[in-house]
N, C-alpha and C. Protein backbone atom coordinates (compact mmCIF):
# COMPACT_ATOMS: atom_id res chain seq x y z
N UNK A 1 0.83 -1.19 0.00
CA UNK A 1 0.00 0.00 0.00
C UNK A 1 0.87 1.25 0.00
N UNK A 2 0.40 1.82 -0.68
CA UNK A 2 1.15 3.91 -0.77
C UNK A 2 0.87 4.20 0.37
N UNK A 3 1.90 4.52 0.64
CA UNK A 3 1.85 5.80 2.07
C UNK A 3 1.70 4.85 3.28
N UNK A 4 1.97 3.92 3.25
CA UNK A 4 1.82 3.11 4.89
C UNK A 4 3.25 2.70 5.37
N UNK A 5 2.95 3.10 6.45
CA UNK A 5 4.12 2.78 7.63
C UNK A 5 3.96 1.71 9.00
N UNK A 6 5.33 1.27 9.04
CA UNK A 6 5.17 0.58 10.09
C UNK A 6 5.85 1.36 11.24
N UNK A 7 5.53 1.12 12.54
CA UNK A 7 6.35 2.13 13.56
C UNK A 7 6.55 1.48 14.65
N UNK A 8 7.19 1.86 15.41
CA UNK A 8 7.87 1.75 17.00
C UNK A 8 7.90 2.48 17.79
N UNK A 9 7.32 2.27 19.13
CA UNK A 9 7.79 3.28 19.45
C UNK A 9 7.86 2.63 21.40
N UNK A 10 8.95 3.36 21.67
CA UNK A 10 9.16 3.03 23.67
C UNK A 10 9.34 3.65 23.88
N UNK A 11 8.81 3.75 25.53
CA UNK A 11 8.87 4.47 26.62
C UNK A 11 9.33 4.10 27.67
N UNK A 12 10.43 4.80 28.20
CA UNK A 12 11.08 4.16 29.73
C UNK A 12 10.52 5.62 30.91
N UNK A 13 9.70 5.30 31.69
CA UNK A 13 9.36 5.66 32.73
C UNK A 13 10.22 5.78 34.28
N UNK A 14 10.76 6.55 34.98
CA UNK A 14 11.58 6.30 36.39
C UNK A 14 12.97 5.75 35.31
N UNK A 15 13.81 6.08 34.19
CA UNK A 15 14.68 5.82 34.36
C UNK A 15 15.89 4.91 35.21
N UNK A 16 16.02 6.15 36.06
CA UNK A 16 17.29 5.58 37.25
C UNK A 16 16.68 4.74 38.04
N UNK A 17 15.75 4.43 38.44
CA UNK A 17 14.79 3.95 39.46
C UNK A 17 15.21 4.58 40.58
N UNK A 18 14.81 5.87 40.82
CA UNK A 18 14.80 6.43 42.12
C UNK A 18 13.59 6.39 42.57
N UNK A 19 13.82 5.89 44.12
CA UNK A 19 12.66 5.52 44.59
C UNK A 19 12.48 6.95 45.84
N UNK A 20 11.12 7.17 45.91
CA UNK A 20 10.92 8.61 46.88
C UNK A 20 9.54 8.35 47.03
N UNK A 21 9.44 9.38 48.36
CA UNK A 21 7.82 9.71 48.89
C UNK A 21 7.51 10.46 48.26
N UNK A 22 6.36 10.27 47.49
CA UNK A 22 5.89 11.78 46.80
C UNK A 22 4.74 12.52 47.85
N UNK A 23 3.85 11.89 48.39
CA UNK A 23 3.26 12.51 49.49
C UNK A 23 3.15 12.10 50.91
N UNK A 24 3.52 13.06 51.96
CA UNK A 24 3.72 12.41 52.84
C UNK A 24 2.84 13.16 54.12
N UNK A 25 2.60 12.61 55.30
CA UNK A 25 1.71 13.23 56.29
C UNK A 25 2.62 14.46 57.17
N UNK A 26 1.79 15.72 56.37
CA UNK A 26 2.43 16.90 57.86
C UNK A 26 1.39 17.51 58.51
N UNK A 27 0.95 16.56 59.04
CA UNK A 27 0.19 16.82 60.39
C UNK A 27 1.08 17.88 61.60
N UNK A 28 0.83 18.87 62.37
CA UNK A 28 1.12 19.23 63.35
C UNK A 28 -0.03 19.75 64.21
N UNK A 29 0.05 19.48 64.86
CA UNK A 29 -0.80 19.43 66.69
C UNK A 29 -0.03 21.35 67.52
N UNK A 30 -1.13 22.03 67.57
CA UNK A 30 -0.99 23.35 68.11
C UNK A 30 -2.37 23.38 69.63
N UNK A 31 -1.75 24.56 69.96
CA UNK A 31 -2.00 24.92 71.50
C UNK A 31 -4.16 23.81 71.68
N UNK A 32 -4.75 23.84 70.44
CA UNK A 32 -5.86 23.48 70.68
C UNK A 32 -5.95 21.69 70.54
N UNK A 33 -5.15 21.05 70.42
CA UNK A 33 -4.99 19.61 70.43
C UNK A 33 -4.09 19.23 71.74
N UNK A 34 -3.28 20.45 72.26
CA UNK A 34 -2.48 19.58 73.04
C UNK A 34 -2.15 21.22 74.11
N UNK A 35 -3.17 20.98 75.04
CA UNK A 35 -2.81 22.34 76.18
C UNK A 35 -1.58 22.61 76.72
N UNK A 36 -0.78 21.69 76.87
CA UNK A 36 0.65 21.67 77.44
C UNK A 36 1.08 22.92 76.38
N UNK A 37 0.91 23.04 75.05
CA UNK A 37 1.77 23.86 74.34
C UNK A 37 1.22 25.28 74.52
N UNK A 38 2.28 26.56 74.40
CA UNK A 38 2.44 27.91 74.99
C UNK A 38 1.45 28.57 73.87
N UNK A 39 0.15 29.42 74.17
CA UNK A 39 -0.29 30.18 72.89
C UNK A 39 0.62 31.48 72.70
N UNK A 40 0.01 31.87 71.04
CA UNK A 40 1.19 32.68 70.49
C UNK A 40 0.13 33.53 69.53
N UNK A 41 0.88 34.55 69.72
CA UNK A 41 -0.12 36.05 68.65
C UNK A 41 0.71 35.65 67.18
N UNK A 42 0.13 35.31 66.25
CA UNK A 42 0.96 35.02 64.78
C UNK A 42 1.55 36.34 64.10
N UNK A 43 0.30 37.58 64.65
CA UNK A 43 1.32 38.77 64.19
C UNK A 43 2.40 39.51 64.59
N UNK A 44 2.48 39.15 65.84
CA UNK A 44 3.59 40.08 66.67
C UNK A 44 4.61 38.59 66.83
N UNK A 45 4.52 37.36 66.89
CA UNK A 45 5.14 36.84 67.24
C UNK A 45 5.38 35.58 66.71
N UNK A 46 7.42 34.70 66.28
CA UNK A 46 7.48 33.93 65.79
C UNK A 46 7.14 32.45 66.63
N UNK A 47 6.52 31.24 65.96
CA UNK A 47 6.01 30.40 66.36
C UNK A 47 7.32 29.53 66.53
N UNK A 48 7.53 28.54 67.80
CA UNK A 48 8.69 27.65 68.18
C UNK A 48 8.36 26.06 67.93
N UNK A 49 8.90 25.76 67.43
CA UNK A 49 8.74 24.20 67.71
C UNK A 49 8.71 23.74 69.20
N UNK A 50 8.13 22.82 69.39
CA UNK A 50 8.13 22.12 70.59
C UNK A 50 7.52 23.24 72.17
N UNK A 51 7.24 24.41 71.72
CA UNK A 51 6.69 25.68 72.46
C UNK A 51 5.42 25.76 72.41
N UNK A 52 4.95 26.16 71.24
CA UNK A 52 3.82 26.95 70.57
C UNK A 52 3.33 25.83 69.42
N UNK A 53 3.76 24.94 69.09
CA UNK A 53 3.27 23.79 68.31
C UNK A 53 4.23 22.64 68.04
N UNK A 54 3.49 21.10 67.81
CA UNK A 54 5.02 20.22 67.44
C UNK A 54 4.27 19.33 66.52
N UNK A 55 5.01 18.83 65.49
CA UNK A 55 4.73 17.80 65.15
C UNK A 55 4.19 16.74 65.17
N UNK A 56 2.98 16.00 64.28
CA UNK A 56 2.29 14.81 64.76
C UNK A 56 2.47 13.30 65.07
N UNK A 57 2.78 13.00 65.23
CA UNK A 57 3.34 11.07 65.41
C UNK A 57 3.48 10.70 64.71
N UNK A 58 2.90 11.15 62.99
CA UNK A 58 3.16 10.10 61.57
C UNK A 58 3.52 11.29 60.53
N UNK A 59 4.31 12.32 61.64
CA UNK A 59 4.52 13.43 60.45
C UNK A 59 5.87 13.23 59.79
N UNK A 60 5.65 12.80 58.52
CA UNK A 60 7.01 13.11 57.30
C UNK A 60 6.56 11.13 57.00
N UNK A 61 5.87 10.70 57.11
CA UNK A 61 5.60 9.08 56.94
C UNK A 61 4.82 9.40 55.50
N UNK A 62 4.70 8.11 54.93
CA UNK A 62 3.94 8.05 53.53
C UNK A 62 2.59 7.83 54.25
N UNK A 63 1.54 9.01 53.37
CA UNK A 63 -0.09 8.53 53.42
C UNK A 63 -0.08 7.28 53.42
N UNK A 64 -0.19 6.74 52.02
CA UNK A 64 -0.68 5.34 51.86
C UNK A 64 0.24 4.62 50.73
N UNK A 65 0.30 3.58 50.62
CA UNK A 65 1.08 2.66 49.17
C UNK A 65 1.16 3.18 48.26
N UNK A 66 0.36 4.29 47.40
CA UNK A 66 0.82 4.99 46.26
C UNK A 66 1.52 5.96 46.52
N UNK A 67 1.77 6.90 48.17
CA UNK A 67 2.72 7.82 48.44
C UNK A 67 3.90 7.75 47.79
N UNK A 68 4.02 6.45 47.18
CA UNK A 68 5.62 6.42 46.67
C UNK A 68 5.75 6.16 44.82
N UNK A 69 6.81 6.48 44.30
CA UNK A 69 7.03 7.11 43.05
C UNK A 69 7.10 5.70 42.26
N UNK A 70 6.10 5.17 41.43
CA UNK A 70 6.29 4.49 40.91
C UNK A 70 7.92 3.82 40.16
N UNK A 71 7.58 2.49 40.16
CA UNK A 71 9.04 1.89 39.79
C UNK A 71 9.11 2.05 38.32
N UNK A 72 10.41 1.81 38.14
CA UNK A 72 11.06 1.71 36.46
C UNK A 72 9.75 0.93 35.26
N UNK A 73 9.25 1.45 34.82
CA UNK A 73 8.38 1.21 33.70
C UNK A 73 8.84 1.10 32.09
N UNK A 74 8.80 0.25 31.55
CA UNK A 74 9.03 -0.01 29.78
C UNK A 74 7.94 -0.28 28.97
N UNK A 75 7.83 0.92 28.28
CA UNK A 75 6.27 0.00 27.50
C UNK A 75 6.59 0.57 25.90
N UNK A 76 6.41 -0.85 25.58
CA UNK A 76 6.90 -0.83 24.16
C UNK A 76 5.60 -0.92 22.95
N UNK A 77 5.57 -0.42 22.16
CA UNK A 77 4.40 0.08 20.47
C UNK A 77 4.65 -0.46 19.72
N UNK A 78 4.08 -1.48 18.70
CA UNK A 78 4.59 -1.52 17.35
C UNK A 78 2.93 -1.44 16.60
N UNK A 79 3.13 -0.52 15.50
CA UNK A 79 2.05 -0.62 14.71
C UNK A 79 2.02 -0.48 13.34
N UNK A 80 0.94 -0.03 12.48
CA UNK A 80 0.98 -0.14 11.20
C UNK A 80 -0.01 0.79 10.87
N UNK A 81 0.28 1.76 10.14
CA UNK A 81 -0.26 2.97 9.50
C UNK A 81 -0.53 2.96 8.04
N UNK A 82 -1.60 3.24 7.73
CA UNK A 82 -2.52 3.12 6.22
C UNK A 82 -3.06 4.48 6.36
């Protein structure tokens, strides 16, 4: 046939396979979850860690099983054009 092609074509996905959290929990807990911590005016005044607010128990952890960056992927095409 005139004018028809055959083709190829791939895709490599994650390369290097670097593996990372793409979303992760930053929960933090302030003076209304946890009274022990010091209240603070936000306009006149800078906020402290571990003072005026701290971090939650699963803060910087992955949400859930897709939190993380899919692995090395290959997906390969072959077709035929008319």
């Amino acid at each position: 046939m005139a004018g028809s092609q055959i083709f190829v074509r791939a895709v490599v996905n994650n390369v290097f396979n670097n593996l990372r959290v793409d979303s992760f929990n930053t929960t933090i807990i302030g003076r209304t979850g946890d009274t022990t911590l010091a209240a603070f005016n936000p306009f006149t005044s800078m906020p402290v860690e571990g003072v005026n607010w701290k971090k939650g128990p699963s803060f910087g952890q992955p949400v859930s099983p897709s939190s993380y960056q899919a692995p090395r992927e290959f997906n390969f095409s072959v077709g035929f054009r008319f």
